[in-house]
N, C-alpha and C. Protein backbone atom coordinates (compact mmCIF):
# COMPACT_ATOMS: atom_id res chain seq x y z
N UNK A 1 0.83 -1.18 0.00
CA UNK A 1 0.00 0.00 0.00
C UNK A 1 0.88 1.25 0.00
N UNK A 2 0.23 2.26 -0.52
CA UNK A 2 1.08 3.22 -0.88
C UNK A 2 1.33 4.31 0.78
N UNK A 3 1.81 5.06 1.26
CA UNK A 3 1.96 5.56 2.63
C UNK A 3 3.35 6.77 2.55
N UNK A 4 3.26 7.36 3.63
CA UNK A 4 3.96 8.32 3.69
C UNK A 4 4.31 9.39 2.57
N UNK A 5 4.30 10.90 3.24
CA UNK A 5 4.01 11.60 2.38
C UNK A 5 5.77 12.33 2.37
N UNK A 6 6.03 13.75 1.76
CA UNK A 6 7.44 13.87 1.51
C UNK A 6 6.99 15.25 1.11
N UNK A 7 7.22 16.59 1.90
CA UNK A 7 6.51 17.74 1.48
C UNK A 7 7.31 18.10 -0.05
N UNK A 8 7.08 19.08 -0.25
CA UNK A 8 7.47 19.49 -1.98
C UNK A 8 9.05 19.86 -1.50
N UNK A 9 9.11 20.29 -0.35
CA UNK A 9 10.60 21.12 -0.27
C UNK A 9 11.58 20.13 0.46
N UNK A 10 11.28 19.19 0.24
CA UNK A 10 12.37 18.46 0.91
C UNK A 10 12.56 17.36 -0.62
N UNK A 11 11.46 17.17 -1.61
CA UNK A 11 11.70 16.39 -2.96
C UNK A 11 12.39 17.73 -3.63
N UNK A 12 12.34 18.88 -3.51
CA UNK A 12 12.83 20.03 -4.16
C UNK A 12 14.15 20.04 -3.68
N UNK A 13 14.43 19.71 -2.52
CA UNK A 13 15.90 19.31 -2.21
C UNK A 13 17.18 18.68 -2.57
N UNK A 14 16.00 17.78 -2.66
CA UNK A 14 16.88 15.85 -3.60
C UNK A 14 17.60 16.27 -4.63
N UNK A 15 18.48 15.18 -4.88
CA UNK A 15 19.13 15.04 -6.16
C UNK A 15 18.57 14.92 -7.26
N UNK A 16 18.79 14.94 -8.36
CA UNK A 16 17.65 14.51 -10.03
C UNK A 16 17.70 12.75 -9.61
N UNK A 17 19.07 12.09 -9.34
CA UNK A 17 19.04 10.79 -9.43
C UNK A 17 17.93 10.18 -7.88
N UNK A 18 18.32 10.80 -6.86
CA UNK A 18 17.31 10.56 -5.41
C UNK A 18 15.88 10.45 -5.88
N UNK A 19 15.84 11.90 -6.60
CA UNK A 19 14.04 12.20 -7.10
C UNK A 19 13.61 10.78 -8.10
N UNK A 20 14.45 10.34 -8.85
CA UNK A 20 14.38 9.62 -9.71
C UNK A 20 14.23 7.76 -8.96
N UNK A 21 15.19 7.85 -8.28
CA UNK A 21 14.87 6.52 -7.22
C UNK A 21 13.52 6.34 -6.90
N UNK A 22 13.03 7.74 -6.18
CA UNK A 22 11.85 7.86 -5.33
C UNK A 22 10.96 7.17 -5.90
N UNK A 23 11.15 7.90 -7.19
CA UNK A 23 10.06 7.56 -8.30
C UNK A 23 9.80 6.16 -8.83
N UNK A 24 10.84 5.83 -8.44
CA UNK A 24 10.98 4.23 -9.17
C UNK A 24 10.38 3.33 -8.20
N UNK A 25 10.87 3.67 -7.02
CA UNK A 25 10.11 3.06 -5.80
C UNK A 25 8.40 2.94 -5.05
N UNK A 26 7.92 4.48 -5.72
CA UNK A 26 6.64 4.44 -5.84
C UNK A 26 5.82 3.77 -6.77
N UNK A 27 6.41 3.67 -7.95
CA UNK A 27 5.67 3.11 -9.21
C UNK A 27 5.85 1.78 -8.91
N UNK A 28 6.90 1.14 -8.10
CA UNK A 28 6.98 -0.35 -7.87
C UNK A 28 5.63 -0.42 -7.27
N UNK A 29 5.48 0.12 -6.10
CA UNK A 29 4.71 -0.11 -4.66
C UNK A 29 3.08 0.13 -5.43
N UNK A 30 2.91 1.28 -6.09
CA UNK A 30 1.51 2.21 -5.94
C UNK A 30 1.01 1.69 -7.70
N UNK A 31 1.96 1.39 -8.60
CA UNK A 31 1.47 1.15 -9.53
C UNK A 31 1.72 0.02 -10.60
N UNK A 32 1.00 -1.60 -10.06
CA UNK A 32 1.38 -2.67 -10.35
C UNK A 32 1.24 -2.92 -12.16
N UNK A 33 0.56 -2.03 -12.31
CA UNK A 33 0.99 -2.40 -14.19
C UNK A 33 2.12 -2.08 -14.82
N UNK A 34 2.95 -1.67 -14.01
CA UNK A 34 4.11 -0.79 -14.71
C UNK A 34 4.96 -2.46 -14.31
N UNK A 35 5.93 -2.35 -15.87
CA UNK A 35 7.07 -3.87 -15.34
C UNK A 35 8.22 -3.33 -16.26
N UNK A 36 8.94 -4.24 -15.57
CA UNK A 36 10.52 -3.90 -16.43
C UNK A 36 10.68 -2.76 -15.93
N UNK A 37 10.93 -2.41 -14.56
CA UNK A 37 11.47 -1.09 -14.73
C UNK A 37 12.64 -1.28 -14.51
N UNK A 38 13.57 -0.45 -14.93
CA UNK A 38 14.58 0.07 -14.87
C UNK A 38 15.40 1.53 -14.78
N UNK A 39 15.85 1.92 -13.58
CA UNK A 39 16.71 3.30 -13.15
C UNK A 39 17.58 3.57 -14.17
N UNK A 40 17.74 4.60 -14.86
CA UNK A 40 18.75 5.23 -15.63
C UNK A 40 19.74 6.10 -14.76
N UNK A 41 20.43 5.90 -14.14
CA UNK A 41 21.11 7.49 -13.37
C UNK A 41 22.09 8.59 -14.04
N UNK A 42 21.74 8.39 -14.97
CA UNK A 42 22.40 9.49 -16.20
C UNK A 42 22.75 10.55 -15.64
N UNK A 43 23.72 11.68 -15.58
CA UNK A 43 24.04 12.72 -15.09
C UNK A 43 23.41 13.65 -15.41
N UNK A 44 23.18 13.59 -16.75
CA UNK A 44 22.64 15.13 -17.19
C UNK A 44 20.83 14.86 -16.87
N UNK A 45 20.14 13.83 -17.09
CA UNK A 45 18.93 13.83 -16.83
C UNK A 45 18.68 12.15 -16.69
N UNK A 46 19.00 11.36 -15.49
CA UNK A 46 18.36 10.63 -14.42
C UNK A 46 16.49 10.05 -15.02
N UNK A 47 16.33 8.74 -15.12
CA UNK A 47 15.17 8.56 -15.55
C UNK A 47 14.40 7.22 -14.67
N UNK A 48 13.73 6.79 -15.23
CA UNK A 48 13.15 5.60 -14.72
C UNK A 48 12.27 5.22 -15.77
N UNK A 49 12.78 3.88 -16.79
CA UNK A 49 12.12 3.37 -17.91
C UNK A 49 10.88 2.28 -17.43
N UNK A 50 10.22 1.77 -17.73
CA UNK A 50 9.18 0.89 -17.75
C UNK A 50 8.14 0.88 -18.88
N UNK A 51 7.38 -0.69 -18.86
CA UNK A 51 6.69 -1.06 -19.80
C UNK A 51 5.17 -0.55 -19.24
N UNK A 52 4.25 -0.25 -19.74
CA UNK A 52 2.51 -0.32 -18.66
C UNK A 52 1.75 -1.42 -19.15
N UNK A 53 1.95 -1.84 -18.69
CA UNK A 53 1.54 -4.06 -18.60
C UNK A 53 0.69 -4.24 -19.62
N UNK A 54 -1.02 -2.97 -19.29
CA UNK A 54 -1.89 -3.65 -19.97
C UNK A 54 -1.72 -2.99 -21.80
N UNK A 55 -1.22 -1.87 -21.55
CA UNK A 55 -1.18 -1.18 -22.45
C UNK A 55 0.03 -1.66 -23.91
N UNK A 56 0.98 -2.02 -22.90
CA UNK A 56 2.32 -2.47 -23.61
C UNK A 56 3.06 -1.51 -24.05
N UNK A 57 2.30 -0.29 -23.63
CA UNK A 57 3.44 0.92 -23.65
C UNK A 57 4.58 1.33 -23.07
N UNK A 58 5.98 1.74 -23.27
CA UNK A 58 6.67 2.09 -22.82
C UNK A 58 6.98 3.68 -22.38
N UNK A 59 7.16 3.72 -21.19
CA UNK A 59 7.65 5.06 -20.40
C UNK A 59 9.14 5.19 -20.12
N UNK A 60 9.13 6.53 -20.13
CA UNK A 60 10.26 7.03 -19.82
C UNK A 60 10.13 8.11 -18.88
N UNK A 61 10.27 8.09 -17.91
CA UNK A 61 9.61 9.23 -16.91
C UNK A 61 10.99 9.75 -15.89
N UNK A 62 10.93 10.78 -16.01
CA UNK A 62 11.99 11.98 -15.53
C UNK A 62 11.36 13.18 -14.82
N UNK A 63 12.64 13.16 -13.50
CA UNK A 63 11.98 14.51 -12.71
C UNK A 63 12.23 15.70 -12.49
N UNK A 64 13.56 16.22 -13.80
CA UNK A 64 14.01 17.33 -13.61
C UNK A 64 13.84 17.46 -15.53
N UNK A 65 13.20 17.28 -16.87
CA UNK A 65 13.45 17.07 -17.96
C UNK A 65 12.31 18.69 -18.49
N UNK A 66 12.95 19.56 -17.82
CA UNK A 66 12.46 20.94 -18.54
C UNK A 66 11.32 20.89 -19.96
N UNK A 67 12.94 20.19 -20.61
CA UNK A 67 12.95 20.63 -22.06
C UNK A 67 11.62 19.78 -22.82
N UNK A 68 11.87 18.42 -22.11
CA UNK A 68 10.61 17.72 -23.09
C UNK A 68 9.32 18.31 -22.33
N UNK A 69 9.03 18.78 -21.12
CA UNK A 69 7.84 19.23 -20.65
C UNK A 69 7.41 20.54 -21.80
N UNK A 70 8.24 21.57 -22.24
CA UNK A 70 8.00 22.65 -23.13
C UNK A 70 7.98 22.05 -24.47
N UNK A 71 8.15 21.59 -24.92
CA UNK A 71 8.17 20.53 -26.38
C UNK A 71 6.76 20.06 -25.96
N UNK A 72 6.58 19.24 -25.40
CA UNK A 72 4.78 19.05 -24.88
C UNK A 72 3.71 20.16 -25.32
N UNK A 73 4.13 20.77 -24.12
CA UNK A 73 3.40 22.11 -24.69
C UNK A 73 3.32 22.48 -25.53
N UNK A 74 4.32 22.69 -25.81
CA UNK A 74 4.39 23.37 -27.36
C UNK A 74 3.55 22.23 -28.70
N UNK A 75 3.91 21.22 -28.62
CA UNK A 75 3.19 20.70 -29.40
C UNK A 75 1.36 20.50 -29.43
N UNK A 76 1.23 20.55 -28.27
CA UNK A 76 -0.15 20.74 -27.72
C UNK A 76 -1.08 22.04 -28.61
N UNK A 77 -0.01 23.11 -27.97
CA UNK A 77 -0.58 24.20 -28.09
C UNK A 77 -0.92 24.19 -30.14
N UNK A 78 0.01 23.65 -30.74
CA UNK A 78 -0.19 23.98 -32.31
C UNK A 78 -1.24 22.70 -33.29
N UNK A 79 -1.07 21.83 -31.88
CA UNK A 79 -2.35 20.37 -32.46
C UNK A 79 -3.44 21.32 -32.07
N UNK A 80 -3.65 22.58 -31.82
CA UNK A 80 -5.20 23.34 -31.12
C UNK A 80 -5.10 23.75 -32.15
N UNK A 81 -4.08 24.72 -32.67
CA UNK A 81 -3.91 25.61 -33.97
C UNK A 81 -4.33 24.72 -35.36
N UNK A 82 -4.04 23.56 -35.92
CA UNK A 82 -4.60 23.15 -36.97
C UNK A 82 -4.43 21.61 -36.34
N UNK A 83 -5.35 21.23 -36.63
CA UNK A 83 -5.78 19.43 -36.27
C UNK A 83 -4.88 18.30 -37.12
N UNK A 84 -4.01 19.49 -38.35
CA UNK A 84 -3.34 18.33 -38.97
C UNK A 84 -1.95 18.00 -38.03
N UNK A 85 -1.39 18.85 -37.42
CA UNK A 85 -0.16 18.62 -36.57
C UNK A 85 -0.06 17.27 -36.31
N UNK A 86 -1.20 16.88 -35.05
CA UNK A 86 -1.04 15.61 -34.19
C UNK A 86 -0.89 14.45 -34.81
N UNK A 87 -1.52 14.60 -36.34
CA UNK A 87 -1.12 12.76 -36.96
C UNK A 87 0.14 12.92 -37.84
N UNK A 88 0.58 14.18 -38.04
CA UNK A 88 2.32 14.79 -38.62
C UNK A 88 3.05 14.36 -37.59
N UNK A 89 3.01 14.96 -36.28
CA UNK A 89 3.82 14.44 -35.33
C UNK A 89 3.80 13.07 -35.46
N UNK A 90 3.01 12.41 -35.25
CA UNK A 90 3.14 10.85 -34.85
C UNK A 90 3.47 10.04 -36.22
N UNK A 91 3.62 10.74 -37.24
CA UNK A 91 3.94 10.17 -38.58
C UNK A 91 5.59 10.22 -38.77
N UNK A 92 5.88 11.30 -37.84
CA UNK A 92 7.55 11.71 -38.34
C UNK A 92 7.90 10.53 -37.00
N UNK A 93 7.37 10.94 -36.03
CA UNK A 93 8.24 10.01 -34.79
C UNK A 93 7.99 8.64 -35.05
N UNK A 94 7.18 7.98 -36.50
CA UNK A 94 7.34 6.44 -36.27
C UNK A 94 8.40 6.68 -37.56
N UNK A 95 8.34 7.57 -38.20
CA UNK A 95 9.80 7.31 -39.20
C UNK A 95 10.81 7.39 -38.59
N UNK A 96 11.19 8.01 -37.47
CA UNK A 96 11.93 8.42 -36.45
C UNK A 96 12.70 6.95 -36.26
N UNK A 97 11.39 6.39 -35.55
CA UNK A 97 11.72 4.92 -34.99
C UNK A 97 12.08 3.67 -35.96
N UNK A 98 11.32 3.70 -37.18
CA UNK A 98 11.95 2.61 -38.12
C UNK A 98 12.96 2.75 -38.66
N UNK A 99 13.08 3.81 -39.21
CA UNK A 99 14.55 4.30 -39.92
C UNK A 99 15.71 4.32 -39.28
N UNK A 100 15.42 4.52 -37.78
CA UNK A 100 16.67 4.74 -36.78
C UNK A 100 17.55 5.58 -36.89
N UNK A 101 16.85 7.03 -37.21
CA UNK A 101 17.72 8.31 -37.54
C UNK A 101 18.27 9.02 -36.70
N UNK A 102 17.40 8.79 -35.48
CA UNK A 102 17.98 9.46 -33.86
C UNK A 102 18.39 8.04 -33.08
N UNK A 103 19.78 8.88 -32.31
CA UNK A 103 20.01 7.36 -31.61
C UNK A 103 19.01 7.54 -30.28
N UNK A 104 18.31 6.06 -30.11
CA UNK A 104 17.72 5.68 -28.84
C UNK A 104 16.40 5.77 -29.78
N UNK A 105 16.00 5.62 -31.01
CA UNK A 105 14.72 6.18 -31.16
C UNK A 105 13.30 5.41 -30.39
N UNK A 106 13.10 6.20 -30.28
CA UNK A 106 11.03 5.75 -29.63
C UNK A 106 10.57 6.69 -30.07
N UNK A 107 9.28 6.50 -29.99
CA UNK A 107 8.07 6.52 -30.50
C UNK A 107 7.56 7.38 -28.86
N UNK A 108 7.48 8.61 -28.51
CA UNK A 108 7.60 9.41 -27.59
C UNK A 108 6.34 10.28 -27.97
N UNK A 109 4.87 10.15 -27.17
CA UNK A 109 4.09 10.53 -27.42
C UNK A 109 3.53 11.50 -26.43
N UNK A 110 3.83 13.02 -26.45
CA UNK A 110 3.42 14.45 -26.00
C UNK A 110 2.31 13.80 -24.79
N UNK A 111 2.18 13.79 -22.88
CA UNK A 111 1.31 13.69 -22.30
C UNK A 111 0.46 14.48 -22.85
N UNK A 112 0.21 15.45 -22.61
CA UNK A 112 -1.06 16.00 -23.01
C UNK A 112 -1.68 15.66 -24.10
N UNK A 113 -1.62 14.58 -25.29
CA UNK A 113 -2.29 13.99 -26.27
C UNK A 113 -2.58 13.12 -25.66
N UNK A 114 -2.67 12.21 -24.46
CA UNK A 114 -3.25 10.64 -24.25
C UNK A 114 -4.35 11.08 -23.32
C-alpha cells in the first residue's frame, strides 16, 4: 500500500538521481501495471524506464526534464492551432523509430495527447 508523504521542499531538495529513485520506488509499490522497470542514473537527466503491462506501452519518466515538458506544450498548443499537426507528429516520430535516424529512437508521445 502506498503511505507516507514527503513535502514538496524536501523532494525540491533531492538530487535529479534521489528524485528519480523515489520515483521508481513508488511506481513499484503504488502502480502494479508498470514492469521492467529500470533506473537510468544518467548525469545530465536521471530517468526511470518501464513497460505499462496492460497497455504495452513504454515510459520514460523523468523529474528534472524541462525541455521535453516545453516541447509538450508546445506541441499541444499547435495540435489546437490546426488538427493536422497531431497525426504529422506521430507520422515523423514512427519514421523516427523505423529508420533509426535518432540514436535511442522511440516513438515518444506528447502527455497531453493521451
Amino acid at each position: 500500500m502506498c503511505q507516507g508523504l514527503m513535502s514538496l521542499k524536501d523532494f525540491s531538495e533531492m538530487s535529479a538521481l534521489d528524485r528519480i529513485k523515489l520515483i521508481s520506488r513508488i511506481l513499484c509499490q503504488c502502480a502494479p501495471g508498470c514492469r521492467e522497470m529500470i533506473t537510468i542514473p544518467s548525469l545530465r537527466c536521471p530517468v526511470v524506464r518501464f513497460t505499462h503491462h496492460t497497455t504495452n506501452i513504454k515510459c520514460d519518466m523523468s523529474a528534472n526534464n524541462r525541455l521535453a515538458l516545453v516541447n509538450s506544450e508546445f506541441l499541444q498548443f499547435v495540435s489546437q492551432l490546426d488538427k493536422r499537426i497531431q497525426p504529422l507528429v506521430y507520422t515523423i516520430r514512427y519514421w523516427v523509430k523505423v529508420s533509426q535516424v535518432a540514436a535511442g529512437s522511440q516513438i515518444v508521445i506528447p502527455r497531453t495527447w493521451k
